[in-house]
N, C-alpha and C. Protein backbone atom coordinates (compact mmCIF):
# COMPACT_ATOMS: atom_id res chain seq x y z
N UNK A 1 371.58 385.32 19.10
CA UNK A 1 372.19 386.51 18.53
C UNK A 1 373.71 386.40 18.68
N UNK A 2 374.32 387.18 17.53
CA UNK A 2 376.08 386.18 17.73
C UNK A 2 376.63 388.02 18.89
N UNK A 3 377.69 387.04 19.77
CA UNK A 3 378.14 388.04 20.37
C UNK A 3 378.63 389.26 19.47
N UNK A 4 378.86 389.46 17.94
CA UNK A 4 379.82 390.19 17.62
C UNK A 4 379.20 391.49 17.62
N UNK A 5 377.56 391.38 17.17
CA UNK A 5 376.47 392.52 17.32
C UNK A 5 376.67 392.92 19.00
N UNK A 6 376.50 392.62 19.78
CA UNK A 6 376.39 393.08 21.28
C UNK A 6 377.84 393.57 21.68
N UNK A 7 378.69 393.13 21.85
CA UNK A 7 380.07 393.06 22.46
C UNK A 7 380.66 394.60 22.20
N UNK A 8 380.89 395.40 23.33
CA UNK A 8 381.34 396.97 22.65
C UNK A 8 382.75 396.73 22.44
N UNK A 9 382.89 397.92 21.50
CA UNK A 9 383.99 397.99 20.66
C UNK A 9 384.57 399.44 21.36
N UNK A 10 386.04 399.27 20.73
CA UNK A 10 386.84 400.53 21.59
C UNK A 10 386.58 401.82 20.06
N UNK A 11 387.00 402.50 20.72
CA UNK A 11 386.52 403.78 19.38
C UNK A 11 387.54 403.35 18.04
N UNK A 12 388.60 402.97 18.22
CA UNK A 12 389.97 402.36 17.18
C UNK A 12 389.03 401.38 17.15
N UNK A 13 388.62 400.31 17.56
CA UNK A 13 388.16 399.35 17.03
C UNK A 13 387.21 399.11 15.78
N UNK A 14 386.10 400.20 16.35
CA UNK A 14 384.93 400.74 15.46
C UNK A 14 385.81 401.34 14.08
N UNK A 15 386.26 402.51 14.41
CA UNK A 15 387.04 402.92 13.22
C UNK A 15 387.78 402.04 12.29
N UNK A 16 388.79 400.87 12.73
CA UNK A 16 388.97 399.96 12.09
C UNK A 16 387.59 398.89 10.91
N UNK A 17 386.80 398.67 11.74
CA UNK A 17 385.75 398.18 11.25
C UNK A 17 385.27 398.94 10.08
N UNK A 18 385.07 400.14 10.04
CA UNK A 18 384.41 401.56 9.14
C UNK A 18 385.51 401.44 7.79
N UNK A 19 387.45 401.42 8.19
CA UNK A 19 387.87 401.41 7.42
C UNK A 19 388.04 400.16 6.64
N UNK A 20 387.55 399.70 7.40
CA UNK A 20 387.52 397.81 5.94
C UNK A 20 386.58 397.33 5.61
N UNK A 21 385.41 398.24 5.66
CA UNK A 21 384.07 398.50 5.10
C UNK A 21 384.15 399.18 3.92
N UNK A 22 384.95 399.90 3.94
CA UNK A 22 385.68 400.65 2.66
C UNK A 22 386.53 400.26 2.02
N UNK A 23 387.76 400.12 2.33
CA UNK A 23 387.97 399.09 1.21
C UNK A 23 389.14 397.96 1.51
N UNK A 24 388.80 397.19 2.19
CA UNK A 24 389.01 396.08 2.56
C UNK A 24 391.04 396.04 2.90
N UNK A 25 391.46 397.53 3.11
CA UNK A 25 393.00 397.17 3.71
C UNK A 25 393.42 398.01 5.07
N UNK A 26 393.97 396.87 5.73
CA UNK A 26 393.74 397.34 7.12
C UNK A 26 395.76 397.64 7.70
N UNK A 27 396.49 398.47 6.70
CA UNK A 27 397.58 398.86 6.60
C UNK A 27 397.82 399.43 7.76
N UNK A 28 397.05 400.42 8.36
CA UNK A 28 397.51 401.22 9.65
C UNK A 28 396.61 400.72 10.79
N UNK A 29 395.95 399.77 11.15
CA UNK A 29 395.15 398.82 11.64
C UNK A 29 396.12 398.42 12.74
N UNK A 30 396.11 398.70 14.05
CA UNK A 30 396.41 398.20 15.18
C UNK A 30 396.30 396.09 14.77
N UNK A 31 397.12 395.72 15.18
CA UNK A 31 397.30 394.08 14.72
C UNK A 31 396.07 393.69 15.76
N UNK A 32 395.62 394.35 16.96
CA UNK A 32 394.99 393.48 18.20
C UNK A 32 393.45 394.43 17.97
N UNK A 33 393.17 395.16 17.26
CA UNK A 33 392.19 395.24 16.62
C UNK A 33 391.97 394.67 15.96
N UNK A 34 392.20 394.50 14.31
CA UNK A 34 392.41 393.15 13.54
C UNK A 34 391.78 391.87 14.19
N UNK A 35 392.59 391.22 15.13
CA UNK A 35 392.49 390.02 16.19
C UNK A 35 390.63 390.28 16.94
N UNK A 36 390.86 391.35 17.47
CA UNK A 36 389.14 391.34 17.87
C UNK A 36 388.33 391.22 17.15
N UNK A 37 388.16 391.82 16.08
CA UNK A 37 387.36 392.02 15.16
C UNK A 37 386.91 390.59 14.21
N UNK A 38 388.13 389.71 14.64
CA UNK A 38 387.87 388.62 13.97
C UNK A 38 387.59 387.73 14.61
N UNK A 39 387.72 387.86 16.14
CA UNK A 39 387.44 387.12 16.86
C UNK A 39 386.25 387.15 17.08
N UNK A 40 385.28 388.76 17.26
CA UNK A 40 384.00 388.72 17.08
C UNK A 40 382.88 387.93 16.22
N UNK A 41 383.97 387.66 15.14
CA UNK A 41 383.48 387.43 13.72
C UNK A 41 382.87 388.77 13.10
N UNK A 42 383.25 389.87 13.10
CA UNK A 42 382.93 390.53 12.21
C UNK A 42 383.52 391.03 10.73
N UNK A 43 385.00 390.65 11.12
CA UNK A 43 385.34 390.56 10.09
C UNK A 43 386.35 389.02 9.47
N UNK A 44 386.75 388.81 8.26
CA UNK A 44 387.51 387.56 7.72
C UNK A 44 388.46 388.12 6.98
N UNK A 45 389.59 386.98 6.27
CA UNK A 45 390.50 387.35 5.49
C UNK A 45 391.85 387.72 6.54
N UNK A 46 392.71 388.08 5.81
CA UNK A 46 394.02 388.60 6.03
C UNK A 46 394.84 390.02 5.22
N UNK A 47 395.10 389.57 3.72
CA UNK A 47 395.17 390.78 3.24
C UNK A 47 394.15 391.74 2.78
N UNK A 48 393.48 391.22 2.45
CA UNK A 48 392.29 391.68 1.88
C UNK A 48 391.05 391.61 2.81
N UNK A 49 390.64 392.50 3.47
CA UNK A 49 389.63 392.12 4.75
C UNK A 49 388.47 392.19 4.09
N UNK A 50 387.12 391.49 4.44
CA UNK A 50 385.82 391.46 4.43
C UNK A 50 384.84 391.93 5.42
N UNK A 51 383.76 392.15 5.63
CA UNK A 51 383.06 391.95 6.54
C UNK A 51 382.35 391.28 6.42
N UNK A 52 381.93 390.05 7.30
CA UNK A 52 381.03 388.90 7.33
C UNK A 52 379.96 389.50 7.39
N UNK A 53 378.27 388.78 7.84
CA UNK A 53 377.12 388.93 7.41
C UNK A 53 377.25 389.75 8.93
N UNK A 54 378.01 389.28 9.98
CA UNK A 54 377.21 389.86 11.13
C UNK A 54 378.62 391.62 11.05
N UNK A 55 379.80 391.23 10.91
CA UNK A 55 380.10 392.85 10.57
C UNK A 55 379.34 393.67 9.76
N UNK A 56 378.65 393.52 9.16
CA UNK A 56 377.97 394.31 8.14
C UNK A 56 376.31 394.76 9.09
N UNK A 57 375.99 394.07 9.59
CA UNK A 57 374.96 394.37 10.91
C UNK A 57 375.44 395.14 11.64
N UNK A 58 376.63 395.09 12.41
CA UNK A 58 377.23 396.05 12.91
C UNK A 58 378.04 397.18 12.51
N UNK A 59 378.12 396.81 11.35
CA UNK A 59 378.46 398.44 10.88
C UNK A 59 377.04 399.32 10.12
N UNK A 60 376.16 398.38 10.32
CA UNK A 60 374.69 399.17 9.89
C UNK A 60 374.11 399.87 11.71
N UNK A 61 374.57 399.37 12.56
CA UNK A 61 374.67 400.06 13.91
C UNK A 61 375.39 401.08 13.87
N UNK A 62 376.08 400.95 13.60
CA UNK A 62 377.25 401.98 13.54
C UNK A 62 376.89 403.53 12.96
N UNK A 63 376.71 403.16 11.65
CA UNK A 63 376.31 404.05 10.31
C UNK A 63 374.86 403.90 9.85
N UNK A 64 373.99 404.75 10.75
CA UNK A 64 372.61 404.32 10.86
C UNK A 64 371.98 404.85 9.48
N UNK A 65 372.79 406.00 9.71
CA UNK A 65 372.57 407.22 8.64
C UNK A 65 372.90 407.15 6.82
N UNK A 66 374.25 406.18 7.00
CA UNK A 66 374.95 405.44 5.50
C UNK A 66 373.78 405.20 4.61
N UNK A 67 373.29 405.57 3.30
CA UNK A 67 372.70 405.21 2.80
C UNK A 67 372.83 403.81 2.56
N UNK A 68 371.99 402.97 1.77
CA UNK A 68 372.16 401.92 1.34
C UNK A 68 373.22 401.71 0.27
N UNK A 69 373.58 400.86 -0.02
CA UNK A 69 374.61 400.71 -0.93
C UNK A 69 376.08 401.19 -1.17
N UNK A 70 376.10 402.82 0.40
CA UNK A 70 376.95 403.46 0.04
C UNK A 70 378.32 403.08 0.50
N UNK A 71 378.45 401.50 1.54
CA UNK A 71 379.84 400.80 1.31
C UNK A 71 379.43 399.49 0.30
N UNK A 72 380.12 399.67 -0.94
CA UNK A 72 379.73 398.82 -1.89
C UNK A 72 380.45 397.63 -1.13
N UNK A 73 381.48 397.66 -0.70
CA UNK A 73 382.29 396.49 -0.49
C UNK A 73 382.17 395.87 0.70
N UNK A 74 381.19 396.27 1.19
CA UNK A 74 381.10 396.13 2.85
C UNK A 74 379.78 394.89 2.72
């Protein structure tokens, strides 16, 4: 199981994650959030952020409740 699912996140962290699940710009994004998040591997990119296969697991932890489909970009 990749650490990025297990490893807790700080509440900014999570929130960061939520906002580039949406839509992929991380403008007001603490830089050392950013850095974790990618270090987890949950998320990729630079300007344009993604969430990899395992951010998207963890933001289905997250957002148990999110319907399906309802981060298209995530």
């Amino acid at each position: 199981m990749s650490r990025g699912l297990d490893a807790p996140l700080s509440p900014n962290e999570e929130r960061t994650l939520i906002r580039l699940a949406r839509d992929g710009r991380a403008a007001d994004a603490a830089d050392r959030d950013l850095k974790r998040l990618r270090a987890l591997s949950l998320v990729e990119g630079d300007r344009e952020w993604r969430l990899t296969s395992t951010g998207k697991k963890r933001l289905a932890r997250l957002l148990p409740q999110a319907p399906s489909g309802a981060m298209s970009k995530a």
